[in-house]
Protein backbone atom coordinates (compact mmCIF):
# COMPACT_ATOMS: atom_id res chain seq x y z
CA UNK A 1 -40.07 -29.06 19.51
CA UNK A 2 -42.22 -25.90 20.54
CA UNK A 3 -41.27 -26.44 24.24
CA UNK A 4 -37.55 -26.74 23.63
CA UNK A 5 -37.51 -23.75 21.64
CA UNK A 6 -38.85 -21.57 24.66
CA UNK A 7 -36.22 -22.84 27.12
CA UNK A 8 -33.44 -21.85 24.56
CA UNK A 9 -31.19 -19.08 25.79
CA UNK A 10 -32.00 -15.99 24.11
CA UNK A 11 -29.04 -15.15 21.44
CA UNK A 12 -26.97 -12.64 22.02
CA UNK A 13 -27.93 -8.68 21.35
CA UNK A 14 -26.54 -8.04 17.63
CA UNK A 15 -23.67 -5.41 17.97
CA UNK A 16 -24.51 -2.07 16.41
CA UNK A 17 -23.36 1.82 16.80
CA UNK A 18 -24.43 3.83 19.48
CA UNK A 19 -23.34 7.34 19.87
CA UNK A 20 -24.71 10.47 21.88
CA UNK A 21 -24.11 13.58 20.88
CA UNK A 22 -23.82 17.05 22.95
CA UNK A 23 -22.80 20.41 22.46
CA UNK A 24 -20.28 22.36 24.66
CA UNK A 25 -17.91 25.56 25.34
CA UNK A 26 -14.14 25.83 27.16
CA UNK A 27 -12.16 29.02 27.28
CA UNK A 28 -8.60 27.46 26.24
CA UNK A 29 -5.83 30.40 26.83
CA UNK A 30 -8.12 33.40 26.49
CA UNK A 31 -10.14 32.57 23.69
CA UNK A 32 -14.07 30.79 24.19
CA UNK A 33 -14.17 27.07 21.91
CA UNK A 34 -17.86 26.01 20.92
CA UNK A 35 -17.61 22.15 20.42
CA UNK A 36 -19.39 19.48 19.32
CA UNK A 37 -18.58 16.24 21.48
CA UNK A 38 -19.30 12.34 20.32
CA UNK A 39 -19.38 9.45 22.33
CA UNK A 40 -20.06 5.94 21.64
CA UNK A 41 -19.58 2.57 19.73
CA UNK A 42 -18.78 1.84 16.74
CA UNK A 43 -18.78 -1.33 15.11
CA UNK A 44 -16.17 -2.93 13.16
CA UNK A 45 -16.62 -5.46 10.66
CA UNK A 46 -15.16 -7.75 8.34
CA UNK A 47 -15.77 -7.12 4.55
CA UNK A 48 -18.66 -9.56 4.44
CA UNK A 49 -20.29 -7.18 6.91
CA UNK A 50 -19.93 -9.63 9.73
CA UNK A 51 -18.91 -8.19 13.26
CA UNK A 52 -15.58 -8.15 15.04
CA UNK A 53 -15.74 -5.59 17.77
CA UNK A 54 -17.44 -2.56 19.15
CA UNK A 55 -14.57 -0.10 19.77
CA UNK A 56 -15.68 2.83 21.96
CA UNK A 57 -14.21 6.50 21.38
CA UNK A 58 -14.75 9.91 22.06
CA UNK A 59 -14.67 12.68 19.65
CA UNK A 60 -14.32 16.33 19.82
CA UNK A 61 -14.64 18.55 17.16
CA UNK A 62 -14.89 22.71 16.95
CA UNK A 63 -17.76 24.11 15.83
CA UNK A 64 -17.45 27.13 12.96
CA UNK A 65 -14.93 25.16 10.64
CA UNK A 66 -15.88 26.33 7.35
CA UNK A 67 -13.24 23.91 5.86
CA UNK A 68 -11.91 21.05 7.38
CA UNK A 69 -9.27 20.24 4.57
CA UNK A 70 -7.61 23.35 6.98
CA UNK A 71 -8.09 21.62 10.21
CA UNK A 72 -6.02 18.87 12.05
CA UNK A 73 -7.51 15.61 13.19
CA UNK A 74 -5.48 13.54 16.32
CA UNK A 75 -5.94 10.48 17.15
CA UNK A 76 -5.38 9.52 21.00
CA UNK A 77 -4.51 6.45 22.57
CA UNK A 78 -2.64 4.94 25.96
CA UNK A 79 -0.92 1.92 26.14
CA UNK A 80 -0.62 -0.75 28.96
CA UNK A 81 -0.70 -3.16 27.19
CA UNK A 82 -4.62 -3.26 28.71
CA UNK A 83 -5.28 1.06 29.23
CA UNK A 84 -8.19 2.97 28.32
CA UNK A 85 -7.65 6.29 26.96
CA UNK A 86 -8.26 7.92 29.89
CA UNK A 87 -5.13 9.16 30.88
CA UNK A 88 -4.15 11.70 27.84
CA UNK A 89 -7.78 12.09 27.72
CA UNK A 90 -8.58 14.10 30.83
CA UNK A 91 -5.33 14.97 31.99
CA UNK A 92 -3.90 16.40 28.81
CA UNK A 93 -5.50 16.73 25.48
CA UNK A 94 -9.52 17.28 26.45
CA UNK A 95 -11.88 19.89 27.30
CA UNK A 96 -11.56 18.51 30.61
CA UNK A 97 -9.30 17.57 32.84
CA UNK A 98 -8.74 15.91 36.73
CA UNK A 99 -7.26 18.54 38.88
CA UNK A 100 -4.35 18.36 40.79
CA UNK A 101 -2.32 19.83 43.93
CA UNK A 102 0.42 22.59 43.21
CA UNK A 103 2.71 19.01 43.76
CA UNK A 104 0.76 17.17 40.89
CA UNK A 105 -0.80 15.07 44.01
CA UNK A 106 -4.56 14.27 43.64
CA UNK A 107 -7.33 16.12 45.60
CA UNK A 108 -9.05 13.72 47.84
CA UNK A 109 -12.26 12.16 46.54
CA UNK A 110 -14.33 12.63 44.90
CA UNK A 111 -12.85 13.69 41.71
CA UNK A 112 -14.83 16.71 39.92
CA UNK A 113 -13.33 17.53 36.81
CA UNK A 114 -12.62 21.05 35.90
CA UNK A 115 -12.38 22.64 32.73
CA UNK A 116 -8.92 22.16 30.44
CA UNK A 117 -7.57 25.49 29.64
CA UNK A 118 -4.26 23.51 28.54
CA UNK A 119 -6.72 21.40 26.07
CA UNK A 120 -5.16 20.97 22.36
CA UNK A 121 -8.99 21.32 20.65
CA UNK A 122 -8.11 25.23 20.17
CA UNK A 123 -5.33 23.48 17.35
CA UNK A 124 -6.65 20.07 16.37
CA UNK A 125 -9.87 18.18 16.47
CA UNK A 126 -9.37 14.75 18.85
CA UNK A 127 -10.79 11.59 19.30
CA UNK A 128 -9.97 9.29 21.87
CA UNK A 129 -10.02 5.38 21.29
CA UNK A 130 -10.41 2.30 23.90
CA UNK A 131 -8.94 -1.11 22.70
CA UNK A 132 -10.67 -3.67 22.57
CA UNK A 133 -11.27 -5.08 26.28
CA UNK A 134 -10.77 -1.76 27.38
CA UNK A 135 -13.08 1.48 28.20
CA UNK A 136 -16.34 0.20 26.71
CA UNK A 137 -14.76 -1.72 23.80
CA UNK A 138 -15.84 -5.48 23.54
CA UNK A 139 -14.97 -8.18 20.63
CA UNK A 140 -18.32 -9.39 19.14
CA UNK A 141 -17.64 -12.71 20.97
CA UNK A 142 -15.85 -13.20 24.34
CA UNK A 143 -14.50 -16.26 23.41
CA UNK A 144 -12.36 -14.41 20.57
CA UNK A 145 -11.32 -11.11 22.44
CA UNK A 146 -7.63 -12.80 22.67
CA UNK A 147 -7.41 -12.55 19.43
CA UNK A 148 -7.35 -8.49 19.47
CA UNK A 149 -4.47 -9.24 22.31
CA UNK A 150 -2.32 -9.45 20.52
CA UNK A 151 0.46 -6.66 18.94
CA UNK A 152 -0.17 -7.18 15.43
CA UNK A 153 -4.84 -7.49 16.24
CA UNK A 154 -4.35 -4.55 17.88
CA UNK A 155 -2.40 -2.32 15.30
CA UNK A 156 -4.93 -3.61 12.64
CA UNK A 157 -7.96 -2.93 14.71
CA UNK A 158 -7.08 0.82 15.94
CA UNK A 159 -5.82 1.53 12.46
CA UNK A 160 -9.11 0.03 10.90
CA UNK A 161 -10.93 2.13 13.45
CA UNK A 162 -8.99 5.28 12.05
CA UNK A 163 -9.30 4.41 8.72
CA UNK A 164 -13.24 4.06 9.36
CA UNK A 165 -13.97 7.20 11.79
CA UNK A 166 -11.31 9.48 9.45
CA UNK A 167 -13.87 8.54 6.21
CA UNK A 168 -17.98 8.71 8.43
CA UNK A 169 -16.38 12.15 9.49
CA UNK A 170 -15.25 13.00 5.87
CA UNK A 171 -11.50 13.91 7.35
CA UNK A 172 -9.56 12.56 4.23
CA UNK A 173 -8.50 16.18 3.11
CA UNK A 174 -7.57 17.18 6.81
CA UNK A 175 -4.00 16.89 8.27
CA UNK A 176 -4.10 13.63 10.66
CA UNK A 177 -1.97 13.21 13.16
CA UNK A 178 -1.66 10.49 16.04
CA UNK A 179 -0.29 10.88 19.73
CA UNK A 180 0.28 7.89 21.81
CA UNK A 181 1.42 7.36 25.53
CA UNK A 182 3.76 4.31 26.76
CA UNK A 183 2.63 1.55 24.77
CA UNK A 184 0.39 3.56 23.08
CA UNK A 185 3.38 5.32 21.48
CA UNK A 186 4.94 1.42 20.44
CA UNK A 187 1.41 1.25 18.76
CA UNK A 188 1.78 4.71 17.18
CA UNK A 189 5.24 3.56 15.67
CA UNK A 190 3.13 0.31 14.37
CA UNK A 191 0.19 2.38 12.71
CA UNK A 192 2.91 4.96 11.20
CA UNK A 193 3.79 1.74 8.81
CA UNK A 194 -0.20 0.29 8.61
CA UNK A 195 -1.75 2.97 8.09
CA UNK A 196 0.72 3.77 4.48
CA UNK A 197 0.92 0.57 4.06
CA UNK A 198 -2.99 -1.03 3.93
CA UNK A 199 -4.89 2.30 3.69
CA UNK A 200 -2.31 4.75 1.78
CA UNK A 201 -3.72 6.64 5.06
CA UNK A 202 -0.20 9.67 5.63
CA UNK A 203 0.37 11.04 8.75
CA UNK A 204 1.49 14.77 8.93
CA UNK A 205 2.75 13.67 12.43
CA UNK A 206 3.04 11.43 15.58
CA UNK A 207 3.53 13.04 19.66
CA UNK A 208 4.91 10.30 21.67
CA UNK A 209 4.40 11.13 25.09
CA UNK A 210 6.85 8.45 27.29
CA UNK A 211 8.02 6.59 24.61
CA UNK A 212 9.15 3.23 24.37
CA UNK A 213 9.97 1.56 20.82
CA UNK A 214 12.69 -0.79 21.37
CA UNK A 215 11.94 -3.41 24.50
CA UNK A 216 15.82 -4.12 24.94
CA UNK A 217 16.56 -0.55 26.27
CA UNK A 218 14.13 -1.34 29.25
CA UNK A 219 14.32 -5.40 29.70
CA UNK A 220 16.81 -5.89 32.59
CA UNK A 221 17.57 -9.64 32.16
CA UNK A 222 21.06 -11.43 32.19
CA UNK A 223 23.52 -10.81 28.88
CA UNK A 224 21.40 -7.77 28.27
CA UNK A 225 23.79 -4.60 29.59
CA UNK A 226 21.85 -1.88 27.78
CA UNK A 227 18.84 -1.32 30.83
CA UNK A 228 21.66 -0.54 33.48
CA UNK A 229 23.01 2.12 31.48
CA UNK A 230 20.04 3.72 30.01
CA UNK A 231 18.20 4.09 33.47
CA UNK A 232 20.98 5.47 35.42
CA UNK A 233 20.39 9.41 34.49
CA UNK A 234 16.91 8.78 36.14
CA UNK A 235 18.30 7.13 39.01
CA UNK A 236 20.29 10.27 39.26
CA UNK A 237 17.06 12.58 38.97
CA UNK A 238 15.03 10.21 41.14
CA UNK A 239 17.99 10.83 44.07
CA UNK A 240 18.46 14.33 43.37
CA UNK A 241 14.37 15.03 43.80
CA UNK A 242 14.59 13.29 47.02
CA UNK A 243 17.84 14.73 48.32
CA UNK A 244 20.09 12.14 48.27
CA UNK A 245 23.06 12.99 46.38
CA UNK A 246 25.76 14.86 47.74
CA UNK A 247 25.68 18.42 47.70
CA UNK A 248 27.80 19.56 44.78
CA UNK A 249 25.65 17.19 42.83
CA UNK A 250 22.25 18.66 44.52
CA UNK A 251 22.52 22.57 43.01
CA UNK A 252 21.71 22.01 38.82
CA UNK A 253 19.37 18.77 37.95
CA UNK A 254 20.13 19.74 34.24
CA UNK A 255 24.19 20.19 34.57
CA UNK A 256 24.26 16.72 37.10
CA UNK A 257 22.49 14.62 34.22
CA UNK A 258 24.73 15.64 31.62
CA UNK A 259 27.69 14.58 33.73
CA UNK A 260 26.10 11.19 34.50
CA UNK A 261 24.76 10.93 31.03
CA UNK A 262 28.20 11.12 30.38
CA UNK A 263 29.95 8.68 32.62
CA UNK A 264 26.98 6.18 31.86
CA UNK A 265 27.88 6.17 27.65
CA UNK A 266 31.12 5.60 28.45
CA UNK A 267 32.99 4.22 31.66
CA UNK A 268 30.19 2.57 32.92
CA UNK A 269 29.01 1.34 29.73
CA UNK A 270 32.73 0.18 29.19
CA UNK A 271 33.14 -1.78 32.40
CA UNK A 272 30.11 -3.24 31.86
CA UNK A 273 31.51 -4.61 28.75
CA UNK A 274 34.61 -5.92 30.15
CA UNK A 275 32.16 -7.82 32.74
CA UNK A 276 34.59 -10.15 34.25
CA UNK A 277 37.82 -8.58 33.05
CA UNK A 278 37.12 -5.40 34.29
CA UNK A 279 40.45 -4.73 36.55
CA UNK A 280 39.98 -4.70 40.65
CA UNK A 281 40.47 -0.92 40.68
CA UNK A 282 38.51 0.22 37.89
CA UNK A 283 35.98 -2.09 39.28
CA UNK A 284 36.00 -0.15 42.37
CA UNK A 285 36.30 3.53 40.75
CA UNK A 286 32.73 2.48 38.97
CA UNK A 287 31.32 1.29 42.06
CA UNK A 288 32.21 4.51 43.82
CA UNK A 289 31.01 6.43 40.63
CA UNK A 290 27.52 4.63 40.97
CA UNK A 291 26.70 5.43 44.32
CA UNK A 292 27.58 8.82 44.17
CA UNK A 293 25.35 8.86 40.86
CA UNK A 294 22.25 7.07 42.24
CA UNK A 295 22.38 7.41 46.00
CA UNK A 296 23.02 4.11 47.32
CA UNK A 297 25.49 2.69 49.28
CA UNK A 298 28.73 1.46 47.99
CA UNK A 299 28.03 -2.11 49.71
CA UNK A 300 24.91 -2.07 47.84
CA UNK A 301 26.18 -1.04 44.86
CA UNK A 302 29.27 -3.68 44.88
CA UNK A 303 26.43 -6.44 45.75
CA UNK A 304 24.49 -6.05 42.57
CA UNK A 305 27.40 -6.53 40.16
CA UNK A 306 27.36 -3.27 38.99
CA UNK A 307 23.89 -3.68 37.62
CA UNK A 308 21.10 -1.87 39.73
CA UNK A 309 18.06 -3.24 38.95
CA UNK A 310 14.60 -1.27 38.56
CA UNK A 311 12.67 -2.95 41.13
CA UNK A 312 15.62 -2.96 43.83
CA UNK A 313 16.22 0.31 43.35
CA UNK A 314 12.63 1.40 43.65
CA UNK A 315 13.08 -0.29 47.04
CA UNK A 316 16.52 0.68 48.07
CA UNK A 317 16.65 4.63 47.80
CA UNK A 318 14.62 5.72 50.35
CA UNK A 319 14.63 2.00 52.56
CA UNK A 320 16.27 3.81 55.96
CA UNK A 321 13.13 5.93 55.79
CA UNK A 322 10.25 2.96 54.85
CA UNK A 323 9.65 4.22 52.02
CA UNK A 324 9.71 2.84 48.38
CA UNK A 325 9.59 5.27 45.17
CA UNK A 326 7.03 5.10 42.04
CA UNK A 327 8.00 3.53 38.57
CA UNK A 328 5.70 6.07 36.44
CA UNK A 329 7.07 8.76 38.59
CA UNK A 330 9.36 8.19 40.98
CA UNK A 331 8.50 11.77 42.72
CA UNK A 332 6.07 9.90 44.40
CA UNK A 333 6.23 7.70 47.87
CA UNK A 334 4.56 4.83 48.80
CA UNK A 335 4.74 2.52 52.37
CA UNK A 336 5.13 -1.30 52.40
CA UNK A 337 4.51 -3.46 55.41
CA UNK A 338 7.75 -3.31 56.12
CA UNK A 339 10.89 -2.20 54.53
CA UNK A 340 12.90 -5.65 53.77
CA UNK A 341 11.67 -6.59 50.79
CA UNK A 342 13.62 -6.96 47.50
CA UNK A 343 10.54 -4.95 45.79
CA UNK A 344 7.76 -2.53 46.27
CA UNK A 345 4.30 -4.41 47.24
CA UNK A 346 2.79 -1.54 44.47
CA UNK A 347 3.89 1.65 42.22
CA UNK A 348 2.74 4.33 44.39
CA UNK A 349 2.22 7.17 41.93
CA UNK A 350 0.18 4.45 39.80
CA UNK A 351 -2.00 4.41 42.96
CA UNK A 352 -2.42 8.07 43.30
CA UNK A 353 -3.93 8.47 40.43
CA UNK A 354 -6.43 5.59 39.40
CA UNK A 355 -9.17 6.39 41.69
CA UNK A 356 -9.36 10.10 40.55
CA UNK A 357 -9.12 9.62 37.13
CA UNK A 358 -11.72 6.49 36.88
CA UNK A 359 -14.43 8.58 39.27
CA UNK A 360 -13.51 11.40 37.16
CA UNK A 361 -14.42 9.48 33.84
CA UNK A 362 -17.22 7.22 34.87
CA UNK A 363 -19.26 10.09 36.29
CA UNK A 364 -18.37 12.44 32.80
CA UNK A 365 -18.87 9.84 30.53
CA UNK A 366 -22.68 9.72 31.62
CA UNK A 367 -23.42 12.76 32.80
CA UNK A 368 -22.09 14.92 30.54
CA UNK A 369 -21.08 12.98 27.56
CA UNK A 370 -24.56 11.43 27.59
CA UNK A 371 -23.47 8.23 27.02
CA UNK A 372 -24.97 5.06 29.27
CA UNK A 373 -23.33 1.76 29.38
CA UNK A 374 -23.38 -1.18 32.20
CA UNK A 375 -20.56 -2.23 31.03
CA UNK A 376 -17.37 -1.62 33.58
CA UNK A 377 -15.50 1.03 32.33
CA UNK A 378 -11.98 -0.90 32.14
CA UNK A 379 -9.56 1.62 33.28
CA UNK A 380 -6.38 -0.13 33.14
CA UNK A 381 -7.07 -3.66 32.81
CA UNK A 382 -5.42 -7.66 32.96
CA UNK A 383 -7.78 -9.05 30.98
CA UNK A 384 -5.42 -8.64 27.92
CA UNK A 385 -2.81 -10.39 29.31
CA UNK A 386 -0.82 -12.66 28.10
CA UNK A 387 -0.30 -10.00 25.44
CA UNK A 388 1.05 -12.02 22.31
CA UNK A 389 3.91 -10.70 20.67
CA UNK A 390 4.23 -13.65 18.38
CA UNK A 391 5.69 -11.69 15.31
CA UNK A 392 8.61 -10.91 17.56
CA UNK A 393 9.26 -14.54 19.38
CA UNK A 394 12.85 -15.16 20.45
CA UNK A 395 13.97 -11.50 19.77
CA UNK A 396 12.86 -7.78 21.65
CA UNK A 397 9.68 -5.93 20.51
CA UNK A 398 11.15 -2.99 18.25
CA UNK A 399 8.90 -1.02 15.48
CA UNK A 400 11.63 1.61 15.53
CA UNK A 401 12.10 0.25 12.24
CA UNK A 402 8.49 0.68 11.37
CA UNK A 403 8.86 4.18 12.23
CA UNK A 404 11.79 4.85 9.99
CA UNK A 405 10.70 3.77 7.00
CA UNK A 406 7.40 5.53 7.48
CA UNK A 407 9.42 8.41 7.56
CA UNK A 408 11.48 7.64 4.70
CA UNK A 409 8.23 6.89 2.53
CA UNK A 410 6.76 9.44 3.72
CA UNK A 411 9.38 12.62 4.20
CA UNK A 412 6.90 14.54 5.47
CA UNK A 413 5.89 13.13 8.75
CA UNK A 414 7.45 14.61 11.63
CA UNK A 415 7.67 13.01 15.18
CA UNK A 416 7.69 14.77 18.79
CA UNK A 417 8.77 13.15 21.78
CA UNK A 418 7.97 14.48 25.18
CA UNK A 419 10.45 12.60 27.94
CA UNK A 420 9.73 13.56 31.90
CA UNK A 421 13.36 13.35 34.29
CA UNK A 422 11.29 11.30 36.82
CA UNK A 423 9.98 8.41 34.49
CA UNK A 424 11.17 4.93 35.45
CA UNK A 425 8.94 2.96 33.15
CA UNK A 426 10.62 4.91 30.08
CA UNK A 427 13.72 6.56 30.63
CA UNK A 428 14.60 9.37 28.63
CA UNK A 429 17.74 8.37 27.77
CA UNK A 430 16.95 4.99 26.64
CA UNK A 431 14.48 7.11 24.27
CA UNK A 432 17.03 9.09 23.08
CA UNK A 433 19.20 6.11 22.32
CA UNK A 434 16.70 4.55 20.48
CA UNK A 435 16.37 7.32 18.23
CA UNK A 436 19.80 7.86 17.69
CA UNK A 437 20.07 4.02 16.69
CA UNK A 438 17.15 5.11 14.28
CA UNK A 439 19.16 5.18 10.99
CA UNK A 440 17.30 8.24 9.69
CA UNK A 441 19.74 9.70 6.86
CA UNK A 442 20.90 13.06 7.99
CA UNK A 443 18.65 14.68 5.81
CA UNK A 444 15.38 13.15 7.90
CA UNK A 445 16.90 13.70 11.69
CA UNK A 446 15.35 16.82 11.78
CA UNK A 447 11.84 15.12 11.87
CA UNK A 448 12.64 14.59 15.08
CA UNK A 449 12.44 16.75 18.00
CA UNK A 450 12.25 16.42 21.76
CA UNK A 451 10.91 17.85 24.95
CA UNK A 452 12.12 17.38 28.59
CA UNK A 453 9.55 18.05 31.83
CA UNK A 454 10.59 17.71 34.86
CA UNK A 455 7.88 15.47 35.68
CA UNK A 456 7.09 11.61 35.40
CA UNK A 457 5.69 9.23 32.94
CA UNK A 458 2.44 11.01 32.72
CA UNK A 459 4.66 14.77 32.76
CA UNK A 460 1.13 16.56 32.83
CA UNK A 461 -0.02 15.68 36.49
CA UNK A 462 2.44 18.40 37.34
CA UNK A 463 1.02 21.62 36.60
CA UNK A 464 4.55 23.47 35.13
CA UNK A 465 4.86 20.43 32.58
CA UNK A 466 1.46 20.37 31.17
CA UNK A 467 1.83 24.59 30.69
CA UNK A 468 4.99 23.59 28.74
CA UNK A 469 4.08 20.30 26.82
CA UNK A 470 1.10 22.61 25.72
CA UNK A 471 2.85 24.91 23.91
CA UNK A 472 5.53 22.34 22.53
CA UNK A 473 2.61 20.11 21.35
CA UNK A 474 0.62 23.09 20.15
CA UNK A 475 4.00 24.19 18.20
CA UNK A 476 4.12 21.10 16.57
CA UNK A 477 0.91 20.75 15.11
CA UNK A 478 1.61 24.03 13.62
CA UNK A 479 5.23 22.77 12.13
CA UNK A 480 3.75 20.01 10.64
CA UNK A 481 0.60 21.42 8.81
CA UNK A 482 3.09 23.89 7.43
């Protein structure tokens, strides 16, 4: 007995909390910020104290606060499905931040961050939270990490988190408010409802940076029209950034969208409606319309059925010069092996940025942050895939409703959404359908309220936009503490 008991594997280290603290200062605008930063694990765990996963998170909080019932708390998050919170993290919201070219292009490596004078801490206190499976957040077992892939796991596990960190920091009596990116902002919309619902936890307000909260505005598959017409306007940017419109479409990005926004609500929308009844010369007026709108030829155009594609269009704009264009911003220009392809090989403003902003983090994290891990810090990650989005099988992911009645319950909570022109993986104008599809009665729309950069998905690699989404965000917090 003794001797099998020695060649037993060890068991596994128990899961407990593990958090550094340090002490810092950034001059935000003109004014010096003392800070407190936190950075670590925290476990979660069901009621009969057993674990479920240690969710890693960052925390910033001002020092001086005499009374904190006076002083916002945010709550930041990406999306992915699989991100870290890197991304709002250090290029928007933190004390620091990865530093760009005057073209929102990344210095070469390696990355040294720099301080954040754009940082929201001068308004609200933040902390930043990983998923589980990604930063340094694990599930207490391996074996059962799927089950926090999943869209309903993960709501319940970042709003646990919330609810936990929100009562160790004794934040009940301070305004909270949430700000999500991509999917991040489809979880926000999710926690708006969990959040009331399980922990009678109220928001004061949500950001949704890139927003996307209804799937069918941005799933191009057949019988499903909507896509085709709510990308188009960004088509139109994407070819206007790169020159290739004609020229009396060139002078005003601003006063060219509205026309397209136009045409795409209604003729285009319309023809795409008739589908095969659509008349041979109306047929052809659209197809002229389209190219004229996006760039492309009228062969092309003709050849897809009226219906461009993401992905081929990606390819297609720039394909006489071998070059493709990015999804998260299509400002940016990438270089297959060779231009024939139906799709780009990868997103080339995805690829600009992930080895800045990982160097950036990994070296921060330990260096200043004080926090030590050998864990890989999952950046942006597959390990979460398949994502399950059982409670939505046979229909499209939507928690627009979610949102709306969290409103409705809760007539206080107000919602900003910041859209970039350049954003292919959430078009602005599919956001702005979804909202006004929201069902808010009239005396709730002004909740609501919008900003436009003319930037990408992540708006605040470009130095103009994060100036700007600054001071909207910064507004906003303000509006909604009253």
């Amino acid at each position: 007995m003794a001797e099998a008991q020695e060649n037993k594997s060890p068991s596994p280290r128990p899961l407990q909390d593990r958090i550094s603290k340090t002490r810092h200062r950034v001059i935000i605008g003109e004014q010096e910020i003392a800070y407190t930063a936190q950075a670590g694990t925290i476990v979660l765990k069901e009621e009969n104290e057993q674990p479920k996963a240690a969710l890693f998170f960052v925390a910033y909080f001002r020092d001086g606060i005499t009374d904190v019932s006076r002083r916002p708390l945010t709550f930041s998050f990406n999306g992915g499905p699989g991100s870290s919170s890197v991304w709002l993290h250090l290029g928007l919201l933190g004390p620091k931040r990865v530093p760009v070219e005057a073209d929102g292009k990344p210095l070469p490596p390696p990355c040294r961050l720099i301080d954040n004078s754009f940082s929201l801490l001068d308004e609200t206190d933040l902390i930043f939270i990983d998923p589980v499976s990604t930063g340094f957040s694990r599930a207490a077992e391996e074996e059962k990490a799927k089950e926090f892939h999943n869209f309903e796991k993960d709501i319940e596990s970042v709003g646990d988190l919330i609810r936990l960190l929100v009562t160790r920091f004794g934040r009940w009596a301070s305004p909270k408010f949430l700000i999500g990116e991509s999917y991040g902002t489809t979880r926000a919309a999710g926690l708006s409802g969990y959040l009331q619902d399980r922990h009678g936890l109220y928001l004061n307000g949500i950001m949704l940076v890139s927003a996307i909260l209804n799937f069918q505005t941005a799933r191009f598959a057949p019988g499903n029209d909507l896509p085709y017409i709510l990308f188009l306007p960004t088509y139109t940017a994407t070819a206007w950034y790169h020159h290739r419109l004609d020229d009396d479409l060139q002078s005003d990005l601003r006063r060219t969208l509205k026309q397209v926004e136009a045409f795409a609500g209604g003729p285009y929308a319309t023809a795409l409606f008739k589908g095969a009844a659509l008349p041979p010369e109306e047929r052809a007026e659209i197809v002229r319309q389209l190219a004229r709108y996006t760039g492309l030829t009228t062969d092309y155009v003709d050849q897809t059925d009226l219906r461009i594609e993401i992905f081929r269009f990606t390819k297609e704009l720039l394909r006489t010069q071998k070059r493709t264009v990015g999804r998260l911003d299509s400002r940016y220009t990438g270089i297959d092996r060779d231009a024939a392809g139906e799709q780009f090989e990868f997103d080339p403003s995805l690829a600009l940025i992930t080895g800045p902003y990982t160097a950036a983090l990994n070296d921060y994290v330990r260096r200043t942050l004080r926090f030590e891990s050998d864990l890989p810090y999952e950046i942006l990650t597959d390990r979460v895939q398949p994502w399950s989005y059982a409670k939505f099988e046979n229909q499209y992911v939507d928690v627009a409703e979610t949102l709306r009645k969290a409103i409705c319950q809760n007539p206080h909570l107000r919602v900003f959404v910041a859209n970039g022109y350049y954003d292919l993986a959430t078009p602005y104008f599919a956001t702005e359908y979804t909202f006004n599809h929201l069902g808010l009665d009239t005396t709730l729309r002004a909740n609501i309220s919008m900003g436009y950069y003319e930037a990408g998905h992540m708006m605040y690699i470009h130095d103009p936009s994060l100036a700007q989404l600054k001071a909207d965000l910064a507004a906003f917090v303000r509006t909604a503490t009253g």
